[in-house]
Protein backbone atom coordinates (compact mmCIF):
# COMPACT_ATOMS: atom_id res chain seq x y z
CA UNK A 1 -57.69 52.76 -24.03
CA UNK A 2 -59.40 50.14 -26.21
CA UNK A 3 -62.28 49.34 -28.20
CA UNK A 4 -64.41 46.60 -28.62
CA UNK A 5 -65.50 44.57 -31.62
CA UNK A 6 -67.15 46.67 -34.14
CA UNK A 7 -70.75 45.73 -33.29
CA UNK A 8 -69.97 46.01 -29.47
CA UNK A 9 -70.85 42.08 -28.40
CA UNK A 10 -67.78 40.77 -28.10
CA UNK A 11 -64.95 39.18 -30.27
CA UNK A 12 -66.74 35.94 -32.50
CA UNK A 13 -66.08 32.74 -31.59
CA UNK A 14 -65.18 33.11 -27.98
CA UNK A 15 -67.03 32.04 -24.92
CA UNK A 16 -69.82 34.14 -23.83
CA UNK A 17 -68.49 33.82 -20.29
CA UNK A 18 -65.25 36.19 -21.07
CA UNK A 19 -67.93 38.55 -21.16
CA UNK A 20 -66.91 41.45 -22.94
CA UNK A 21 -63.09 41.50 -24.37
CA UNK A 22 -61.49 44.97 -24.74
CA UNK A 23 -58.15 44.97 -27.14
CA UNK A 24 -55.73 47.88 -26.01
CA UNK A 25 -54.55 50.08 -28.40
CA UNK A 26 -51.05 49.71 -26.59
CA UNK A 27 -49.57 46.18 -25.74
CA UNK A 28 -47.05 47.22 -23.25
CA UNK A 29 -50.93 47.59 -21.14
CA UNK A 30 -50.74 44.04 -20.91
CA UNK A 31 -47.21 43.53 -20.04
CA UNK A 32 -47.81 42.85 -16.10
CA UNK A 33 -50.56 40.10 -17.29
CA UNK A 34 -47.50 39.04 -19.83
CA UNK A 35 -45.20 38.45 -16.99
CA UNK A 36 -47.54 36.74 -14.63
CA UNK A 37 -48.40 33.97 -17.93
CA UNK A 38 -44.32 33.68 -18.25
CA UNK A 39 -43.82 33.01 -14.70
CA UNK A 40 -46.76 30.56 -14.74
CA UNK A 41 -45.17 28.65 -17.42
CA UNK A 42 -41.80 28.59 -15.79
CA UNK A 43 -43.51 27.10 -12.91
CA UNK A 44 -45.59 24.46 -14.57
CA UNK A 45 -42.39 23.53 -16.81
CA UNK A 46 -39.95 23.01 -13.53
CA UNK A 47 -42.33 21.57 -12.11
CA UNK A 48 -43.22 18.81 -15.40
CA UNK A 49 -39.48 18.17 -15.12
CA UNK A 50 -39.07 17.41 -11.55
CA UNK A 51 -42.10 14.66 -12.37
CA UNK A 52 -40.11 13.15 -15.01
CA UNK A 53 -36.81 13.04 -13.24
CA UNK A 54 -38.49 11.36 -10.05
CA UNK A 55 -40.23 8.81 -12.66
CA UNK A 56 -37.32 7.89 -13.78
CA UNK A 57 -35.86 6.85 -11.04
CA UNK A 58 -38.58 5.86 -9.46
CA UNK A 59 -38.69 8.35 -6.55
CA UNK A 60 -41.20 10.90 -4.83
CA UNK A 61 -41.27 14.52 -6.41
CA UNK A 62 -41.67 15.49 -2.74
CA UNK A 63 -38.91 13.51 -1.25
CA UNK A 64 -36.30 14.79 -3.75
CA UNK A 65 -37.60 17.91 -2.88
CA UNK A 66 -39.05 19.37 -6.08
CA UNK A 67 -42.67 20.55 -4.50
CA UNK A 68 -42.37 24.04 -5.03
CA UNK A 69 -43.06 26.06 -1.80
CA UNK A 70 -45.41 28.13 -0.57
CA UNK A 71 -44.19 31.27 -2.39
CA UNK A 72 -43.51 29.10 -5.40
CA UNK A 73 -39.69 29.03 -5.35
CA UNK A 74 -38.12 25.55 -6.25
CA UNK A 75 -35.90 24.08 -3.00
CA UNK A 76 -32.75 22.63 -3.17
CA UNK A 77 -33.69 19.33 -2.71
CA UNK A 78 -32.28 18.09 -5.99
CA UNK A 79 -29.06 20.13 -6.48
CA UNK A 80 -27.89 18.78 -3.58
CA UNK A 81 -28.58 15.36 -4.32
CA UNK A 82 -26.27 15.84 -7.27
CA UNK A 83 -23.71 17.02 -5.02
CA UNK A 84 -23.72 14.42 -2.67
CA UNK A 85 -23.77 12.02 -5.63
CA UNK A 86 -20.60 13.58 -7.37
CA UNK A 87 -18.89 13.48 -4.09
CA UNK A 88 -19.56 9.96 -3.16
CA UNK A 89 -18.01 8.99 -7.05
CA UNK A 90 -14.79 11.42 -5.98
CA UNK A 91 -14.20 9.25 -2.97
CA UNK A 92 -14.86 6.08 -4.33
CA UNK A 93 -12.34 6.70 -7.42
CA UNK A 94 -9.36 8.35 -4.45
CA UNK A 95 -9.90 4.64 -2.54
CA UNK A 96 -9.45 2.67 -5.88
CA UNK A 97 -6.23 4.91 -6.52
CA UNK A 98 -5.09 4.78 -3.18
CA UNK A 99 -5.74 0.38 -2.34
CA UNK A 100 -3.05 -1.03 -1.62
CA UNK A 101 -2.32 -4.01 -4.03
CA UNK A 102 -1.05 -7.51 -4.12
CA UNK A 103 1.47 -8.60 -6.50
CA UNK A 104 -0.19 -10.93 -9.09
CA UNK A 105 2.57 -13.30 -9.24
CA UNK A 106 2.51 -14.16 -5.55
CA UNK A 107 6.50 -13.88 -5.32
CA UNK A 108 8.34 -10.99 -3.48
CA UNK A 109 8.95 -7.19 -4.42
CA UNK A 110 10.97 -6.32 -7.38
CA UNK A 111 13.55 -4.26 -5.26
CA UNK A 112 14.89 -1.62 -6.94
CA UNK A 113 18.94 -1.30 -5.37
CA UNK A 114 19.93 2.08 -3.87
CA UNK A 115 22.05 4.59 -5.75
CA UNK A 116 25.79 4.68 -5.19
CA UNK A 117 26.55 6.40 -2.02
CA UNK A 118 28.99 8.91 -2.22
CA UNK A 119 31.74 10.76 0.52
CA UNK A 120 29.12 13.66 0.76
CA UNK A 121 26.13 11.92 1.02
CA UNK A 122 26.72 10.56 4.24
CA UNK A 123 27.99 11.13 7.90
CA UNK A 124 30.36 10.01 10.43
CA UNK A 125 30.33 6.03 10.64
CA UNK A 126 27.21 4.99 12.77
CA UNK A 127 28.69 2.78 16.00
CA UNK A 128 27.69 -0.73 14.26
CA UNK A 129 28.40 -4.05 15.65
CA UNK A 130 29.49 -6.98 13.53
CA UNK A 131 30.51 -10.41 14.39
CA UNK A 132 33.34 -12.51 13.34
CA UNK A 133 33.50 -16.29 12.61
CA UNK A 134 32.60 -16.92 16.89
CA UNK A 135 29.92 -14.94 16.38
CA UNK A 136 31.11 -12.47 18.81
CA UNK A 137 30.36 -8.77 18.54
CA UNK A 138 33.21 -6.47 17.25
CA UNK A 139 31.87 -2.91 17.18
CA UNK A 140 33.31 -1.22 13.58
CA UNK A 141 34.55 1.83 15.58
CA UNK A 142 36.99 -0.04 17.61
CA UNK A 143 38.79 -0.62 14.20
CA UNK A 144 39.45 2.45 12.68
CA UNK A 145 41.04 4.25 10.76
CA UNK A 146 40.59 1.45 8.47
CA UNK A 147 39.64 0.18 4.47
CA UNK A 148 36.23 -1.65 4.93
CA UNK A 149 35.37 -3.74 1.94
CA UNK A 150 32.20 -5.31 1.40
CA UNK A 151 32.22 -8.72 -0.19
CA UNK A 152 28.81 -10.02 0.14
CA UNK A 153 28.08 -9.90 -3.58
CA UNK A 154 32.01 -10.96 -4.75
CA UNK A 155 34.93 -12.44 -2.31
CA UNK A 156 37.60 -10.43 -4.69
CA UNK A 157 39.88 -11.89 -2.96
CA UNK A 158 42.93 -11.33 -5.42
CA UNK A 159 41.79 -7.42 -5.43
CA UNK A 160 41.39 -7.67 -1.04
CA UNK A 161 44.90 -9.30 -0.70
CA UNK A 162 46.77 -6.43 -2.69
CA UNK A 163 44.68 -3.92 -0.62
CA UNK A 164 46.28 -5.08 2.21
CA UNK A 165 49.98 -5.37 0.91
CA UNK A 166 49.44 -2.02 0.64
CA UNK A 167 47.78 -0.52 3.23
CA UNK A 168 50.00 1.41 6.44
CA UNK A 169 50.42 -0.43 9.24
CA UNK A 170 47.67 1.55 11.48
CA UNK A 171 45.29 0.92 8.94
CA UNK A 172 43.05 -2.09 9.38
CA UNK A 173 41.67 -3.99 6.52
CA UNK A 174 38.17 -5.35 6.65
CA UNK A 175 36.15 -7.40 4.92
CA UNK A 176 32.38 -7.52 5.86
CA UNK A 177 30.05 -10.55 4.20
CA UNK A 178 26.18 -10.06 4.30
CA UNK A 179 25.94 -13.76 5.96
CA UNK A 180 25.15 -14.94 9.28
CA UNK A 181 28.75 -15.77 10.11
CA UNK A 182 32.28 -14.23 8.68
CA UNK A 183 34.24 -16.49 6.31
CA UNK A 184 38.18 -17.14 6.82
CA UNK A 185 40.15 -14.26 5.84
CA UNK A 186 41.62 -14.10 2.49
CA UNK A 187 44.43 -12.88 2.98
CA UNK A 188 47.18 -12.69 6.40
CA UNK A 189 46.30 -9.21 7.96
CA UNK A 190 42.88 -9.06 7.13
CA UNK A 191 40.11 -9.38 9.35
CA UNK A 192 36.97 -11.24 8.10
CA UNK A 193 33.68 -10.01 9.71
CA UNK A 194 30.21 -10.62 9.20
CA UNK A 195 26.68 -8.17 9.05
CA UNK A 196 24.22 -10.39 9.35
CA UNK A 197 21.47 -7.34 9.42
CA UNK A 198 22.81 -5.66 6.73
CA UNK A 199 23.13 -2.18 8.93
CA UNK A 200 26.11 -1.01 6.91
CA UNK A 201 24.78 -0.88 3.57
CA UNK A 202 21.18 0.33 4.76
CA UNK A 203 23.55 3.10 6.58
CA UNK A 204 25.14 3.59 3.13
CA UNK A 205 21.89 2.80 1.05
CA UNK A 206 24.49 1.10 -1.52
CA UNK A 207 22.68 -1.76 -3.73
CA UNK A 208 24.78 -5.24 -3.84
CA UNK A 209 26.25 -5.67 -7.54
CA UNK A 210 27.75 -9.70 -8.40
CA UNK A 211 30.74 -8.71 -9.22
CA UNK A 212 31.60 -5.73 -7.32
CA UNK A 213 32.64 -5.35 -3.96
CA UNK A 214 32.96 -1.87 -2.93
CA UNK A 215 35.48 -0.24 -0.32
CA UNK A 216 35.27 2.00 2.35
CA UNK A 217 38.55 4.44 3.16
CA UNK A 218 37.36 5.50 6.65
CA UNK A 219 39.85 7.70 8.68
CA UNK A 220 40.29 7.88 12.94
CA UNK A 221 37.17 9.95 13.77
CA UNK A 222 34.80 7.71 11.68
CA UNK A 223 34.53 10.35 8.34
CA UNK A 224 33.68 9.05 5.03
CA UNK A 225 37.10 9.61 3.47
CA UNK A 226 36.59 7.73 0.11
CA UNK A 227 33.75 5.63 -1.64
CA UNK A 228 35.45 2.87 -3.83
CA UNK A 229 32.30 1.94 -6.04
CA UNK A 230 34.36 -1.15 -7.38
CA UNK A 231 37.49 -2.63 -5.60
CA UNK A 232 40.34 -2.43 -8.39
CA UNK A 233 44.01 -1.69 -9.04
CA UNK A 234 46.10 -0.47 -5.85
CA UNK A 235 47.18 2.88 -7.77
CA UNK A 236 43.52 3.99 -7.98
CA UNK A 237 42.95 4.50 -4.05
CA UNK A 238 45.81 4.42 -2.77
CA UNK A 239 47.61 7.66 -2.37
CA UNK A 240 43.98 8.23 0.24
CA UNK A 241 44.70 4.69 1.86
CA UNK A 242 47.82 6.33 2.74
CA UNK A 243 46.70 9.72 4.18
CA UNK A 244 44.14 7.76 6.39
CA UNK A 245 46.11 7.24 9.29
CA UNK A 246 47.26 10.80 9.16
């Protein structure tokens, strides 16, 4: 296997308590001792580092669980920590997305208006009640077929009266304000009605433009005929004003 030192006492300058040291001729003899130094040094390193981490922070190697065990494995003590810690940051950033906030100028909402309605986009008339100037309930259905036009945002009234010149006899025109109470009619044959809650243009979800005051062509069983976006000239609508009591 090996030899020793030429003159048989030992290697110089080593400790006469090693006794006599025997060099192999191959090193893969050693490689078991090799292995058990390596996993020594793992050991002691891990184990260096878990002291420095807990100093840091000024905790107990033991409670953050780096004391190795009795077989000499490190536990879990500390990847877990880390876990927990990268978990708790996770939540805390959803709850700062998810807070509701206050406006910072104190006043209300910017409210963004709804899209124009169209024909398609919605159903049969809902059964709404509105009131007129005695603040007595008039349900919608009860008036139909007829041209509802909604003049909380402009009175029109040049535009309402030639709607109603030219609308058929069965056809009822409407005019529905956004106010507490309806105004006078503006024009003979028209009937002036008020929607104090707003139901009909939630129903709709159509946004009040100054300006504008959109019609309704509804016919007898309460369909959608035609959305006027903007009450204007007669010749625009009126060929479907005149099919609606058909």
């Amino acid at each position: 296997m090996g030899m020793p030192d030429a003159e048989g006492q030992g290697l110089p300058d080593l400790p006469p308590e090693w006794g006599r040291v025997v060099i192999p001729d191959d090193a893969s003899a050693l490689a078991h001792e090799a292995r058990q130094v390596r996993r020594e040094l793992r050991r002691l390193r891990r184990h260096a580092a878990g002291r420095q981490l807990s100093a840091r922070i000024g905790g107990d190697p033991a409670a953050l669980g780096r004391t190795p065990g009795p077989d000499g494995r490190q536990p879990l003590g500390l990847p877990v920590l880390v876990l927990l810690v990268s978990v708790l940051i996770t939540l805390a950033a959803l709850a700062v997305v998810t807070w509701p906030r206050s406006t910072r100028s104190g006043g209300t909402p910017t409210v963004v208006p709804y899209p124009a309605a169209t024909a398609a986009a919605v159903g049969p008339l809902p059964a709404l009640d509105l009131v007129d100037a005695e603040q007595s309930p008039v349900p919608l259905r009860g008036l139909l077929p007829a041209m509802i036009v909604l003049v909380d945002a402009c009175t029109c009234a040049e535009q309402v009266t030639q709607a109603a010149a030219a609308a058929p006899p069965d056809v009822t025109v409407v005019t529905v304000a956004g106010s507490r109470t309806a105004g006078p009619p503006p024009a003979p044959g028209v009937r002036a009605l008020a929607d104090p809650a707003g139901g009909l243009r939630d129903y709709l979800r159509l946004g009040a433009h100054p300006g504008t005051a959109p019609a309704l062509l509804v016919n007898r069983e309460g369909k959608l005929v035609r959305l006027v976006p903007e009450l204007g000239p007669v010749d625009e609508y009126r060929d479907d004003l005149a099919h609606l009591a058909g």
